[in-house]
N, C-alpha and C. Protein backbone atom coordinates (compact mmCIF):
# COMPACT_ATOMS: atom_id res chain seq x y z
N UNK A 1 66.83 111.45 77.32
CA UNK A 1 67.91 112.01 78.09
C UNK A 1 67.90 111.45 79.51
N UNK A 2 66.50 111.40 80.13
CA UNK A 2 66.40 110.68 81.26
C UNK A 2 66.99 109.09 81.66
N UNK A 3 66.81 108.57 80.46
CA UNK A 3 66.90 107.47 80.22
C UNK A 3 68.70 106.96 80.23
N UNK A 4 69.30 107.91 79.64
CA UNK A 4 70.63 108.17 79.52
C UNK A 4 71.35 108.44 80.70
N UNK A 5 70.70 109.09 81.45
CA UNK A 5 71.26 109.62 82.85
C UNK A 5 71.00 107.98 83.59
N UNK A 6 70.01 107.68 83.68
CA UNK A 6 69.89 106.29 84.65
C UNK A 6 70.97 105.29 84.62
N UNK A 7 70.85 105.27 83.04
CA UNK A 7 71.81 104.21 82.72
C UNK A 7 73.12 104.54 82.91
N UNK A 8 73.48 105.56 83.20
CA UNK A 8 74.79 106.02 83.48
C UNK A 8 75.01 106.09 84.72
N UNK A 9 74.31 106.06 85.61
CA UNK A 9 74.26 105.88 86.88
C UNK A 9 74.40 104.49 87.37
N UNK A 10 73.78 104.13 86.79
CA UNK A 10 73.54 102.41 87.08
C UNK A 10 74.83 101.40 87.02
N UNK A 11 75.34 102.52 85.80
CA UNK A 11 76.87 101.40 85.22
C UNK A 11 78.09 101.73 86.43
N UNK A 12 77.84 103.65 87.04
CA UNK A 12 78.86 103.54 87.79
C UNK A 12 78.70 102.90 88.97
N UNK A 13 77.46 102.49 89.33
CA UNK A 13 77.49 101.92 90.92
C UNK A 13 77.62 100.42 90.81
N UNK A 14 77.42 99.76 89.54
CA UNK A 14 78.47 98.42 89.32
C UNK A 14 79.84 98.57 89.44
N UNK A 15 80.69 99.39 89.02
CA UNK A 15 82.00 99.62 89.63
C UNK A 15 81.92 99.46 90.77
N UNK A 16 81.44 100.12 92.11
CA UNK A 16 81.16 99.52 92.56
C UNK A 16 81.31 98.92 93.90
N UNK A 17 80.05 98.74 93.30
CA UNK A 17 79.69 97.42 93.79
C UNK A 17 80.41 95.90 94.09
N UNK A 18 81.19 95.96 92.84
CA UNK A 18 82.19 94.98 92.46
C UNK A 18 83.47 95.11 92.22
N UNK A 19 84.17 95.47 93.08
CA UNK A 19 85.62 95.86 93.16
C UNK A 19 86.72 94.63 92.70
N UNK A 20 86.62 93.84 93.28
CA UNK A 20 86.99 92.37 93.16
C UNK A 20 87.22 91.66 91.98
N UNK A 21 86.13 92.12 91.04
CA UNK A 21 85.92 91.81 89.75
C UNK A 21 87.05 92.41 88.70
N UNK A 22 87.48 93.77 89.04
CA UNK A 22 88.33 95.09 88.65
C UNK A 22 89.44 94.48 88.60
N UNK A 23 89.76 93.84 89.89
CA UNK A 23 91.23 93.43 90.08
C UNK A 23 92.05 92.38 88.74
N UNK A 24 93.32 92.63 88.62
CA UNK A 24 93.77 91.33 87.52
C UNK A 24 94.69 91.74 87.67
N UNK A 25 95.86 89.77 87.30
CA UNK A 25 96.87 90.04 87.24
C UNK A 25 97.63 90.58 85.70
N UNK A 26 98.56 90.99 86.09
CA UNK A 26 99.59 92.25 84.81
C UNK A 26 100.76 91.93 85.11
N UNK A 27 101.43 90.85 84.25
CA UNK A 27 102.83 90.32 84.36
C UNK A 27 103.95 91.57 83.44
N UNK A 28 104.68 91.86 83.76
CA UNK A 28 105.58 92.97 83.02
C UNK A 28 107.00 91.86 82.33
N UNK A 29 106.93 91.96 80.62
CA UNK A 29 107.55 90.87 80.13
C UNK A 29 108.88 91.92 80.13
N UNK A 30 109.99 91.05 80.40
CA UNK A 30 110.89 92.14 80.05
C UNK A 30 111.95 91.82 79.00
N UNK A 31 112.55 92.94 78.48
CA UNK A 31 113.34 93.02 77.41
C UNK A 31 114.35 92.65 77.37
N UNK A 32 115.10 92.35 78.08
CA UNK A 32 116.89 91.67 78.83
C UNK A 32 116.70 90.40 78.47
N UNK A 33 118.15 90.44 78.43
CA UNK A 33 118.52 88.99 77.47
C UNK A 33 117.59 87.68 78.70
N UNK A 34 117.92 86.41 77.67
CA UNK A 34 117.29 85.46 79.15
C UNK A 34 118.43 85.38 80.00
N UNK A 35 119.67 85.23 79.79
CA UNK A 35 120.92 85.27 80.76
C UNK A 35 120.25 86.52 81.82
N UNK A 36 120.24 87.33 81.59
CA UNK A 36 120.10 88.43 82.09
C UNK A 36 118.68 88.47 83.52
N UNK A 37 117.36 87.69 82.50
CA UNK A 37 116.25 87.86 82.93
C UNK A 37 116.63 86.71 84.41
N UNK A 38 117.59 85.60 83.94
CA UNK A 38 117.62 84.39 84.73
C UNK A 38 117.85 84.67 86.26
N UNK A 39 119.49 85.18 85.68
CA UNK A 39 120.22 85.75 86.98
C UNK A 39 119.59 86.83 87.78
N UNK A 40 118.56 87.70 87.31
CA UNK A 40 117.98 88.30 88.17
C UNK A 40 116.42 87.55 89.04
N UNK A 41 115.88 86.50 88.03
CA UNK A 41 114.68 85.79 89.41
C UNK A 41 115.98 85.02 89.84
N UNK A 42 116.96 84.43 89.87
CA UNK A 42 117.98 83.27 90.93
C UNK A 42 117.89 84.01 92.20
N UNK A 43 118.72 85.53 91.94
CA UNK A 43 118.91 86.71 93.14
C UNK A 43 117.44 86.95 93.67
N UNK A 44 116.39 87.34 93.47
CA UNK A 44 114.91 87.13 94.09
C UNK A 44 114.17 86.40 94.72
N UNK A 45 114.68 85.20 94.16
CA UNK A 45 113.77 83.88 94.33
C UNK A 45 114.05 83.27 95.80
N UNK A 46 113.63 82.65 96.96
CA UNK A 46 113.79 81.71 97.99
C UNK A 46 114.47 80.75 98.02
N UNK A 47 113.94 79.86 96.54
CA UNK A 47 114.30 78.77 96.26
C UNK A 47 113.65 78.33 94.39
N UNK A 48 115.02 77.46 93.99
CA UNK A 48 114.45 77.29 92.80
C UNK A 48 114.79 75.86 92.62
N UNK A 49 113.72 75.05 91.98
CA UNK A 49 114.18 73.70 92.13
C UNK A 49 112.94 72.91 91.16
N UNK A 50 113.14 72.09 90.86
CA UNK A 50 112.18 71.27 89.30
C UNK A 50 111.83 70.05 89.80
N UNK A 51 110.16 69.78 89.67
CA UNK A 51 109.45 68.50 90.20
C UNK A 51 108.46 68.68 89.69
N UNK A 52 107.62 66.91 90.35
CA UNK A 52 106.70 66.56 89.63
C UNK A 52 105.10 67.15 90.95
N UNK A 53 104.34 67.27 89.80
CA UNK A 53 103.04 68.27 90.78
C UNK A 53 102.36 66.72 90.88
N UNK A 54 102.52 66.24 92.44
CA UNK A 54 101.71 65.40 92.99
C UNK A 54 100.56 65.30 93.44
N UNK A 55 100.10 66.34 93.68
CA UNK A 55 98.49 66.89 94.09
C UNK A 55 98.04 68.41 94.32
N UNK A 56 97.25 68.68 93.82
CA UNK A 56 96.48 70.29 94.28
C UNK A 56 95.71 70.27 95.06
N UNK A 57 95.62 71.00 95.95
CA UNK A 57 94.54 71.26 96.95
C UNK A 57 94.02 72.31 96.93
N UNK A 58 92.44 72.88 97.75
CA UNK A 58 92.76 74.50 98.29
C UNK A 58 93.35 74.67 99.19
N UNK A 59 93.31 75.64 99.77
CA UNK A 59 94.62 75.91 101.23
C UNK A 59 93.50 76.55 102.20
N UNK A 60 92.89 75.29 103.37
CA UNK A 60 92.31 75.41 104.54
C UNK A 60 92.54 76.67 105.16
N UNK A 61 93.67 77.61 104.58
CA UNK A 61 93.95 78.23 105.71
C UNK A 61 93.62 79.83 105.24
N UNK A 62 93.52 79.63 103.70
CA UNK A 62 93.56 80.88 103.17
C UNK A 62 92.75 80.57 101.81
N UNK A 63 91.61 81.51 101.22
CA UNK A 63 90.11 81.68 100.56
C UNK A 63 90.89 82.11 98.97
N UNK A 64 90.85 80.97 98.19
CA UNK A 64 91.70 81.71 97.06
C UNK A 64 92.72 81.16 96.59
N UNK A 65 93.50 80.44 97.26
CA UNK A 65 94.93 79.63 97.26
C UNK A 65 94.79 78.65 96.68
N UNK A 66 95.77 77.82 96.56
CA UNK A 66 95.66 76.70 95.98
C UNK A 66 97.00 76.37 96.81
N UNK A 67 97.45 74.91 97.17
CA UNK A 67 98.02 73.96 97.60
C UNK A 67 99.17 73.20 97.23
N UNK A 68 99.67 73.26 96.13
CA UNK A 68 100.46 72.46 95.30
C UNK A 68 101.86 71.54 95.85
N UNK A 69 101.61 70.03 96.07
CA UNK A 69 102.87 69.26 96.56
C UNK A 69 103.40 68.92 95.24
N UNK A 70 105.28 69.10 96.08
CA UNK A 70 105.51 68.82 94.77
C UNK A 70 106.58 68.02 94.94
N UNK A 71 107.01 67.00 94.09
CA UNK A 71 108.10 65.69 94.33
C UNK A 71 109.45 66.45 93.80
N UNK A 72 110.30 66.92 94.89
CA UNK A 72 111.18 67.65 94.39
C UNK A 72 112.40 66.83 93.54
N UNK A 73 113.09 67.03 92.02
CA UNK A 73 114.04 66.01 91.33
C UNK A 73 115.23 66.69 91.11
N UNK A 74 115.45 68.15 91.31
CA UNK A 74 116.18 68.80 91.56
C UNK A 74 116.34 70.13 91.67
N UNK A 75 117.50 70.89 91.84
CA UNK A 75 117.40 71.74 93.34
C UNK A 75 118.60 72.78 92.38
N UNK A 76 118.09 74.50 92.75
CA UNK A 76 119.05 74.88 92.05
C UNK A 76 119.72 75.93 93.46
N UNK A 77 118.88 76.41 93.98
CA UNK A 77 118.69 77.26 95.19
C UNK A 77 118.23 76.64 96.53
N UNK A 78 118.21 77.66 97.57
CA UNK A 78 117.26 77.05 98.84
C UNK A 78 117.34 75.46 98.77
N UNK A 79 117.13 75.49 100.55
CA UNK A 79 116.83 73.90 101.06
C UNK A 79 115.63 73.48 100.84
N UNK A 80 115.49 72.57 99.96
CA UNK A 80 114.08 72.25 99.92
C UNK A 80 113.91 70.39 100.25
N UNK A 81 113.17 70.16 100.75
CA UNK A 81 112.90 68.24 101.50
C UNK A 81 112.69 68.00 99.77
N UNK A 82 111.94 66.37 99.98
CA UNK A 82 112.16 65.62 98.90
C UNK A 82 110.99 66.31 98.43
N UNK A 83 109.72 66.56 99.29
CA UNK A 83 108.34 67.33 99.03
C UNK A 83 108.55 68.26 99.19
N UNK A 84 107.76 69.26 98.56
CA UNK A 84 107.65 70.47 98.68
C UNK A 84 106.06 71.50 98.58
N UNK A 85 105.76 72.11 99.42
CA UNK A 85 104.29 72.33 99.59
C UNK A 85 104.39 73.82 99.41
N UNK A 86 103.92 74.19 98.20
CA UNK A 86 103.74 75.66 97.26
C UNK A 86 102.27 75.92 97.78
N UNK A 87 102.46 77.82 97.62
CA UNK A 87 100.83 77.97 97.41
C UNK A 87 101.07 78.66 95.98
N UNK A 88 99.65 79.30 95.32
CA UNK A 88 99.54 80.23 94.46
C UNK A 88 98.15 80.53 94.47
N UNK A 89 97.34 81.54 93.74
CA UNK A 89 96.43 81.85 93.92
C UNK A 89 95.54 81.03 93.07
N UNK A 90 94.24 80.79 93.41
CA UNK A 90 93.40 79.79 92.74
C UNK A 90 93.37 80.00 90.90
N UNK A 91 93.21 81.58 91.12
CA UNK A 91 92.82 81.98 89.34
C UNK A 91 94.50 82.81 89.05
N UNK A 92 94.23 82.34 87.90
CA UNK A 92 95.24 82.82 86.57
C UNK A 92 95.10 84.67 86.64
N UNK A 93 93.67 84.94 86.79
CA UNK A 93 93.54 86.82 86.87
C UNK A 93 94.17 87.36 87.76
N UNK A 94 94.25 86.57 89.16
CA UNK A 94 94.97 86.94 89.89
C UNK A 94 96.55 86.45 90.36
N UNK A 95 96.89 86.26 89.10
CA UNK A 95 98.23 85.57 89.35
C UNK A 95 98.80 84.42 89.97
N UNK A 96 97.47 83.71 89.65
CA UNK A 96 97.94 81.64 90.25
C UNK A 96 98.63 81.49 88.89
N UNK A 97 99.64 80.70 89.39
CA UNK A 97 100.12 79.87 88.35
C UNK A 97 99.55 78.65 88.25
N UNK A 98 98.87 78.07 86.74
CA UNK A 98 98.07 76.97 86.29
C UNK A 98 98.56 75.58 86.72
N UNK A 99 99.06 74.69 87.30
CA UNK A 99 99.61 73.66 87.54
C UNK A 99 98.76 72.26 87.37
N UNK A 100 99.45 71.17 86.87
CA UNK A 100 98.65 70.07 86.56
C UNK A 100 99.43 68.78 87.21
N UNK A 101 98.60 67.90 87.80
CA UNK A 101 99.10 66.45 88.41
C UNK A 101 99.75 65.74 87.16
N UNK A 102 101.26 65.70 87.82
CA UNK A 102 101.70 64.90 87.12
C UNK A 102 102.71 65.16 86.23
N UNK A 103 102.12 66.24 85.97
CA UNK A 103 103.12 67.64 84.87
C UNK A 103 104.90 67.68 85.67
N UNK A 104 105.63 67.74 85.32
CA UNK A 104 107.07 68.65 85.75
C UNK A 104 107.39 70.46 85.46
N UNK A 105 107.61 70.75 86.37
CA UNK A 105 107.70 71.96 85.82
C UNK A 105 109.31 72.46 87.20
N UNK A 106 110.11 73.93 86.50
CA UNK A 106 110.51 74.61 87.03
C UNK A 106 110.50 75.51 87.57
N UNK A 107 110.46 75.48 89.06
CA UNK A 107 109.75 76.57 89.96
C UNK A 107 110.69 77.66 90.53
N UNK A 108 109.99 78.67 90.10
CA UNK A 108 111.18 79.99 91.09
C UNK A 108 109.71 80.06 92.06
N UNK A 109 110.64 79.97 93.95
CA UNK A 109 109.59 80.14 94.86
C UNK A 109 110.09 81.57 95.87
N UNK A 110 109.17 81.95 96.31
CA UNK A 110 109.34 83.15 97.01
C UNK A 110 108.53 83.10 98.64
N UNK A 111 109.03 83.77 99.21
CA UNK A 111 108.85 83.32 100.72
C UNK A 111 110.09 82.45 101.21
N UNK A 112 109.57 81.74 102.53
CA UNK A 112 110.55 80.87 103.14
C UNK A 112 109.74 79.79 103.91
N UNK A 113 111.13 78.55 103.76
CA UNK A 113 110.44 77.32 103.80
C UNK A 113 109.28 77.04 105.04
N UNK A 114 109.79 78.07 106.47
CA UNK A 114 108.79 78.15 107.92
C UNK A 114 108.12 78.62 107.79
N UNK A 115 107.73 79.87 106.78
CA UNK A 115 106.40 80.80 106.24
C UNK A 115 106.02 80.25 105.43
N UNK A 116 106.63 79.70 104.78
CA UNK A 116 105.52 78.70 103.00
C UNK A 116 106.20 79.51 102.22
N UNK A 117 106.20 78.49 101.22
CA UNK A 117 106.76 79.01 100.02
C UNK A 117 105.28 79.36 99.00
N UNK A 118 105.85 80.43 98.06
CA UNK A 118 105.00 80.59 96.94
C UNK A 118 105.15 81.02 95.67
N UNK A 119 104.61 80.63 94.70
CA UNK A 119 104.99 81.23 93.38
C UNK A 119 103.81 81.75 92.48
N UNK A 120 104.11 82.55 91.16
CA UNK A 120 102.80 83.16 90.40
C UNK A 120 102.92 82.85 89.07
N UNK A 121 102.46 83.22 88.32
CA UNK A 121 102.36 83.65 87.12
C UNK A 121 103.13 84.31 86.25
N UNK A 122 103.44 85.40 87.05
CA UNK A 122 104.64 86.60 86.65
C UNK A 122 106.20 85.99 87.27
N UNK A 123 105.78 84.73 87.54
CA UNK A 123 107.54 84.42 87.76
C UNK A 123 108.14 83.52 87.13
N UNK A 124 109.06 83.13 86.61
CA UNK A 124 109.30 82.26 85.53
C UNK A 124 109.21 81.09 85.51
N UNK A 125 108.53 80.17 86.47
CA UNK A 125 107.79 79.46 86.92
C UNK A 125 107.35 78.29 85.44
N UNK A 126 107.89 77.53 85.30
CA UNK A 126 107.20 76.71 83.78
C UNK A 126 107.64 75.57 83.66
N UNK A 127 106.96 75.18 82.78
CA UNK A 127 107.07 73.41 82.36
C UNK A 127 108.46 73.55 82.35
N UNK A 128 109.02 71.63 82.94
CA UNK A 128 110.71 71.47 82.72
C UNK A 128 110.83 71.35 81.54
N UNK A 129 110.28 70.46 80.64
CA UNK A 129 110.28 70.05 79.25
C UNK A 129 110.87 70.99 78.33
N UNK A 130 112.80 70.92 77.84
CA UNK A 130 112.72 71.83 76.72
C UNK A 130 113.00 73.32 77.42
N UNK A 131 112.68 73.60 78.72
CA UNK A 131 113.37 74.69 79.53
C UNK A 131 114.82 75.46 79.40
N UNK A 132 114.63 76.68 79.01
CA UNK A 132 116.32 77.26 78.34
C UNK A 132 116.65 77.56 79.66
N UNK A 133 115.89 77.93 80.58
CA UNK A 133 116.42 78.54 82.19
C UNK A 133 117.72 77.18 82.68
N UNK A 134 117.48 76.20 82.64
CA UNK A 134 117.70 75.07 83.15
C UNK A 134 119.27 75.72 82.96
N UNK A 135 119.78 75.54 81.55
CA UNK A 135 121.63 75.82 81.41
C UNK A 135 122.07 77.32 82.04
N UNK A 136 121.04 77.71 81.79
CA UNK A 136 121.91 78.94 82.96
C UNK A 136 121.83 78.85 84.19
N UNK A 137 120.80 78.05 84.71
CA UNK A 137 120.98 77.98 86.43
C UNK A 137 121.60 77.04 86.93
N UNK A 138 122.43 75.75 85.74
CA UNK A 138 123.41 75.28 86.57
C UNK A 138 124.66 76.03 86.21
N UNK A 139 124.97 77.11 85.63
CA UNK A 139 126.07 77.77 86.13
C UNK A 139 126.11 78.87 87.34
N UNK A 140 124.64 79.21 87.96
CA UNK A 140 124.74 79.86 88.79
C UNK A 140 124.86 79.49 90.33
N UNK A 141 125.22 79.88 91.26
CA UNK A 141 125.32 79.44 92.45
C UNK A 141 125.40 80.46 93.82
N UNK A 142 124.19 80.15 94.53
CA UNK A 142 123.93 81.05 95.54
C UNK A 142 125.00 81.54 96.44
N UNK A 143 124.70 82.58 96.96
CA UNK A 143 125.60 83.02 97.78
C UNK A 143 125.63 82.92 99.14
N UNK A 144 126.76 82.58 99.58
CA UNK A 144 127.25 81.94 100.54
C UNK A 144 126.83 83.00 102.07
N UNK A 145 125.88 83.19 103.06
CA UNK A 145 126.20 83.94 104.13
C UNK A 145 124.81 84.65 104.35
């Protein structure tokens, strides 16, 4: 019984101890059509626009981040230069989105271009290749003001 009590003690002060560990990301998939799902990250998003991932870095400035330039090829939202310099978080648990040199992908970004832009995991964020987002976001078009 003694023995039982320790060990039960022991397990809650690893909780903790290790808070950090606890944390993870929890993307909420939703049920709405993709028309539906689209037009609502367009209205959210900063900027949305499809390129090639030219390099990863960490981000000097912040413990966790990651860096991502990206060769912008086209543009659905927001002003974005020909480059474009994303963050996201280093790990996938905490909602980095996975990115690879070289890869294309379609980015919904959040923030603004003088604060940095950024994107996650939980945003629809994905390879261009074969992308259904693509035909609905050239019928959409930001609003003016």
């Amino acid at each position: 019984m003694k023995t039982i009590l320790i060990f039960a003690l022991m397990m809650t002060g690893l909780v903790f101890i290790s808070p950090r560990a606890a944390l993870a990301c929890s993307c909420q998939l939703s049920p709405k059509p993709l028309k539906t799902q689209v037009k609502q990250a367009f209205g959210a998003s900063a900027a949305i626009f499809s390129g090639e991932v030219l390099d990863i870095s960490r981000d000097p400035n912040s413990e966790g981040r990651l860096l991502v330039k990206i060769k912008v090829t086209e543009n659905w939202k927001g002003k974005t230069a020909a480059e474009v310099l994303i963050s996201t978080e280093e790990q996938s648990s905490m909602c980095g989105y996975t990115f690879e040199v070289g890869n294309t992908y379609l980015i919904y970004a959040y923030g603004s271009n003088a604060a940095g832009l950024s994107t996650t995991n939980c945003s629809r964020t994905a390879r261009r290749a074969d992308n259904q987002d693509i035909a609905f976001l050239k019928k959409l078009k930001p609003k003016k003001g």
